[in-house]
Protein backbone atom coordinates (compact mmCIF):
# COMPACT_ATOMS: atom_id res chain seq x y z
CA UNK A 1 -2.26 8.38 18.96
CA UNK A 2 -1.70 4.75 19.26
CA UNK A 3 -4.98 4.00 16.99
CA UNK A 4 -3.39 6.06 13.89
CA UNK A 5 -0.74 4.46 14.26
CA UNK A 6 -2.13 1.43 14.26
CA UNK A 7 -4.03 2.45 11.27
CA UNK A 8 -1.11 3.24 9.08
CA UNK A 9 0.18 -0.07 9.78
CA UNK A 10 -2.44 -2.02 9.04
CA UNK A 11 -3.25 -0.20 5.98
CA UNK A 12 0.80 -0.43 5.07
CA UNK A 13 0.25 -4.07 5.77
CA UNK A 14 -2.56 -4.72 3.28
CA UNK A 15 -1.73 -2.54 0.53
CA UNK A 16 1.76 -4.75 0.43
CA UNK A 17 -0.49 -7.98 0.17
CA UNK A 18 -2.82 -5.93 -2.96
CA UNK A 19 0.77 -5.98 -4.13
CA UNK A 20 1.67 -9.53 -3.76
CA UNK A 21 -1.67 -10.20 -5.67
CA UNK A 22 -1.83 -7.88 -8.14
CA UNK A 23 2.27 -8.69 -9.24
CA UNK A 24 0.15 -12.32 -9.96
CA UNK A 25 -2.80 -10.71 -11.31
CA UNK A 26 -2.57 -7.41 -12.20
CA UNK A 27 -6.32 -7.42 -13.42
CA UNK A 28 -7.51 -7.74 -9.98
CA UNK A 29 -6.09 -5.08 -8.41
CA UNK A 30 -6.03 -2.77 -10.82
CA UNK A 31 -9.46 -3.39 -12.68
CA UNK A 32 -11.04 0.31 -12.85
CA UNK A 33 -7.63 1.07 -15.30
CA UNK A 34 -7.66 0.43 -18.79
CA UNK A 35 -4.31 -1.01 -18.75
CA UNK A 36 -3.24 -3.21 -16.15
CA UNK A 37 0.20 -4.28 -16.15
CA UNK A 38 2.63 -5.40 -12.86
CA UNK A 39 4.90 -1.83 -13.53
CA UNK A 40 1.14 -0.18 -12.69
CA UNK A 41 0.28 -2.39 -9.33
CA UNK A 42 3.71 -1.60 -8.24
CA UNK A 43 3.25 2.19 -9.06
CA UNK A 44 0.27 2.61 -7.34
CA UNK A 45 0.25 -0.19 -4.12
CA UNK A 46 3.72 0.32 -3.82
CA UNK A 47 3.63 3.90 -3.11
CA UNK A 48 0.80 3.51 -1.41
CA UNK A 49 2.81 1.21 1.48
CA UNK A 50 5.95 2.93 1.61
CA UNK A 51 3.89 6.57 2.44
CA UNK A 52 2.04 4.82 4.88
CA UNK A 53 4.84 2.75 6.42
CA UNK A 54 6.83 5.78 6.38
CA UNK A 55 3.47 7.91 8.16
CA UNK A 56 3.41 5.39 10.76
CA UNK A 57 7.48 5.85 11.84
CA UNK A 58 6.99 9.42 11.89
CA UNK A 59 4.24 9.35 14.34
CA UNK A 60 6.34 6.93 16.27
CA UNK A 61 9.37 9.47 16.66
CA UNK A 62 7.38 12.44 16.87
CA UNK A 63 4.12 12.03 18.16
């Protein structure tokens, strides 16, 4: 259990620095979208850290 936890941080931990980069250049984090704006990294990278963040203090109190 320690591994997916370990996981989830890790992949809370980069998808926070995506968002550091992409608030600097959108375009390179987000370059599959046709508009790529800092609202749109936040959306997605964002979201994206706080569910796994969130994931890996769950399996800390119950697993």
């Amino acid at each position: 259990m320690g591994i997916v936890r370990l996981f989830f941080l890790l992949l809370a931990a980069t998808s926070m620095i995506f968002l550091l980069i992409g608030l600097f250049r959108p375009w390179s984090m987000l370059w599959w979208e046709d508009i790529q704006n800092r609202r749109k990294v936040i959306k997605v990278y964002g979201t994206v850290a706080v569910l796994c963040y969130a994931v890996y203090w769950a399996l800390y109190f119950f697993g």
